[in-house]
Protein backbone atom coordinates (compact mmCIF):
# COMPACT_ATOMS: atom_id res chain seq x y z
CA UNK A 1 -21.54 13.62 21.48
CA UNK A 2 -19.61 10.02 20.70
CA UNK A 3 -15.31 11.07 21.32
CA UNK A 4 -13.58 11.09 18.39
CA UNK A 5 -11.78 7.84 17.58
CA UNK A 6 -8.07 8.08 16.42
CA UNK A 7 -5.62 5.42 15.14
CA UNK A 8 -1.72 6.44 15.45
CA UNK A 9 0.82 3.95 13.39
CA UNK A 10 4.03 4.17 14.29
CA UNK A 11 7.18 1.90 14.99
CA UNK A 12 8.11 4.39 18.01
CA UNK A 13 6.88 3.18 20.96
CA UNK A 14 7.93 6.41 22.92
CA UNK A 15 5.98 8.46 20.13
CA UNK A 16 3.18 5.93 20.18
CA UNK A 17 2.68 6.44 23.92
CA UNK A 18 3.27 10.14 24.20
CA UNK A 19 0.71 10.96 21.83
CA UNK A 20 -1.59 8.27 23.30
CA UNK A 21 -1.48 10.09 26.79
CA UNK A 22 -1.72 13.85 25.16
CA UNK A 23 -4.82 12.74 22.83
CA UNK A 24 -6.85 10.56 25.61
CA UNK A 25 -5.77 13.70 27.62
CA UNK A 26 -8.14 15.17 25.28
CA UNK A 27 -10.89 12.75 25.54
CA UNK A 28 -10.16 11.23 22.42
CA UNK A 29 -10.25 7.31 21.73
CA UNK A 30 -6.80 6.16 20.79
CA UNK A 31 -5.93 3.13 18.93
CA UNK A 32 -2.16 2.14 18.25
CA UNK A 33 -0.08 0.01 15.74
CA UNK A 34 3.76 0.08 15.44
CA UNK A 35 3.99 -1.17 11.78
CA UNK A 36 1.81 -0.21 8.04
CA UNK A 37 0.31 -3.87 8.62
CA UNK A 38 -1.07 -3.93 11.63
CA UNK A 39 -2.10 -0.46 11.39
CA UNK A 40 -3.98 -1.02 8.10
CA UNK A 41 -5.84 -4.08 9.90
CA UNK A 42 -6.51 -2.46 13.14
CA UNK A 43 -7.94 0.89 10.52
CA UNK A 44 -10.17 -1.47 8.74
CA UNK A 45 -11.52 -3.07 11.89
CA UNK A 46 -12.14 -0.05 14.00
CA UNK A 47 -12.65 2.81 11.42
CA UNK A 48 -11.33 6.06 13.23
CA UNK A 49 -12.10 9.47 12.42
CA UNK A 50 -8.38 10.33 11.99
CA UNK A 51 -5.42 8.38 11.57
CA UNK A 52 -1.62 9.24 12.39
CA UNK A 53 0.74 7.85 10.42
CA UNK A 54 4.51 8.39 10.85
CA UNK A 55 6.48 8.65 7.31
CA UNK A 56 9.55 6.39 7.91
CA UNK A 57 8.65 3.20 9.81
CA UNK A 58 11.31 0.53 10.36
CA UNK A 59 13.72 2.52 9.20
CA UNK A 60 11.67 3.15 5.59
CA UNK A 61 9.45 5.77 3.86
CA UNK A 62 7.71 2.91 1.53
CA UNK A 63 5.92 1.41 4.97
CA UNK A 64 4.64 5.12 6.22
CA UNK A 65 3.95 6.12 2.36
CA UNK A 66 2.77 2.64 1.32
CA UNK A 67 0.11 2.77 4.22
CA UNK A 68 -1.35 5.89 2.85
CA UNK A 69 -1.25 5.25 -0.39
CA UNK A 70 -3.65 2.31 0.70
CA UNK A 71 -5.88 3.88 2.60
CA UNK A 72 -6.59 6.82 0.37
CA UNK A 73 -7.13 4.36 -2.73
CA UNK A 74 -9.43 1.71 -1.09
CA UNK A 75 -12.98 3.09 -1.37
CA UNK A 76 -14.12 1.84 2.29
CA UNK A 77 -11.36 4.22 3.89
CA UNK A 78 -10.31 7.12 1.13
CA UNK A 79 -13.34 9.01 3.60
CA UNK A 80 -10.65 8.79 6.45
CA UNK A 81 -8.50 12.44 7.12
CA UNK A 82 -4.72 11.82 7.16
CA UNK A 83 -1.98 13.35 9.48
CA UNK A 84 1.44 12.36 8.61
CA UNK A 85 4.24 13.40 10.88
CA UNK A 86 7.65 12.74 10.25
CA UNK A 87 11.23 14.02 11.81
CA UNK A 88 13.20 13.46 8.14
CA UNK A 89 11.00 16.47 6.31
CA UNK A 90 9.64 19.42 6.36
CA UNK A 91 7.75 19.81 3.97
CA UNK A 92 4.98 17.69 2.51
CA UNK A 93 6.14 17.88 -1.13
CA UNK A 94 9.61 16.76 -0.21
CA UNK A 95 8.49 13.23 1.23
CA UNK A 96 7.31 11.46 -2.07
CA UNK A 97 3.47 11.06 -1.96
CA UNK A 98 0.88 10.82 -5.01
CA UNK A 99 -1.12 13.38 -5.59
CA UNK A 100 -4.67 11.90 -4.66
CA UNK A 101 -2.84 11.04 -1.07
CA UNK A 102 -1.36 14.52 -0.54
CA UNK A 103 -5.11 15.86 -1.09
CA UNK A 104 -5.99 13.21 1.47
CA UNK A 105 -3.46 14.41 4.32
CA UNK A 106 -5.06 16.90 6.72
CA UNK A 107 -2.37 17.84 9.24
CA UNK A 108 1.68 17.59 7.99
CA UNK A 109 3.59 17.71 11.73
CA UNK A 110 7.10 17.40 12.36
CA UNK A 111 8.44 15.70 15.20
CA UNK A 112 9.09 16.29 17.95
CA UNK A 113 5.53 17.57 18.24
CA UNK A 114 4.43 19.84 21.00
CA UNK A 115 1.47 19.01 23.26
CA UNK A 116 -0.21 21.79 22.18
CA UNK A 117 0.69 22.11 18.87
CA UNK A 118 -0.96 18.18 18.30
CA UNK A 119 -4.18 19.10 19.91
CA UNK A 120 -4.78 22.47 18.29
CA UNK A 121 -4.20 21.11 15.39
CA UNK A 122 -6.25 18.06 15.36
CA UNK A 123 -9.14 19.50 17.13
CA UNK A 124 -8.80 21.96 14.79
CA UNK A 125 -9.41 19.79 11.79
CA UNK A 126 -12.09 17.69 13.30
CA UNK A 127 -14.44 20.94 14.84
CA UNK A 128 -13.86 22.29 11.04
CA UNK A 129 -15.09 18.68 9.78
CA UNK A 130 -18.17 18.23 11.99
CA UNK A 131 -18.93 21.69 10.25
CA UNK A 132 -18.36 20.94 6.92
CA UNK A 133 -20.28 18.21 5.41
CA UNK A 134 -19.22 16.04 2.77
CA UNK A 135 -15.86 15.64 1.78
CA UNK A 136 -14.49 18.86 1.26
CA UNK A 137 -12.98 19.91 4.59
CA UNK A 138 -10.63 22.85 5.71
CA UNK A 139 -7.02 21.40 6.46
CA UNK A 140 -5.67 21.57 10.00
């Protein structure tokens, strides 16, 4: 079976490389961008099976909430699961998405995230995904 392919955006370079070495760890492929743009450019080039996005980027919810607002409203990636992490929520409903996005997000993590916690969670999700087919999956 093909490793799962995952794309983390984030402008934290220690959070970027942390969860880089915990999910390769894993045997997952790991792709990285440190802003929306570049991580909306590598997403369309590479087209993961997950993408990480952290809410506040450069010091901003629009970039984090932007990003997957376009991703879950462009037809060639709204397929694509979601897991937003964030250290300024804890809650979902308190960070300021649209509803058709919030149905896209899969995992809701705050930072710092544990090891463990990442991996359960996100294996989780994509074990429950190769079971379900079509686009009605169980969160993680």
């Amino acid at each position: 079976m093909p490793h799962k392919r995952i794309v983390i955006v984030d402008d934290d370079p220690d959070f970027l490389e942390y969860t880089r070495i915990v999910l390769r760890s894993a045997d997952y492929q790991v792709d990285t961008a440190t802003s929306a743009a570049e991580g909306l450019t590598l997403i369309r080039s590479v087209v993961p099976d997950l993408i990480i996005i952290d809410v506040m980027m450069s010091y901003s919810v629009e970039e984090g909430i932007g990003l997957a607002h376009e991703i879950t409203h462009d037809p060639a990636l709204a397929h694509i699961p979601l897991c937003v992490v964030t250290s300024i929520a804890r809650t979902l409903d308190s960070v300021g998405f649209d509803e058709e996005t919030v149905r896209a997000i899969r995992c809701f993590l705050t930072k710092p995230v544990s090891p463990d916690e990442l991996l359960a969670r996100i294996s989780n999700y994509l074990s429950e995904r190769r079971q379900v087919h079509g686009n009605r999956d169980a969160g993680c």
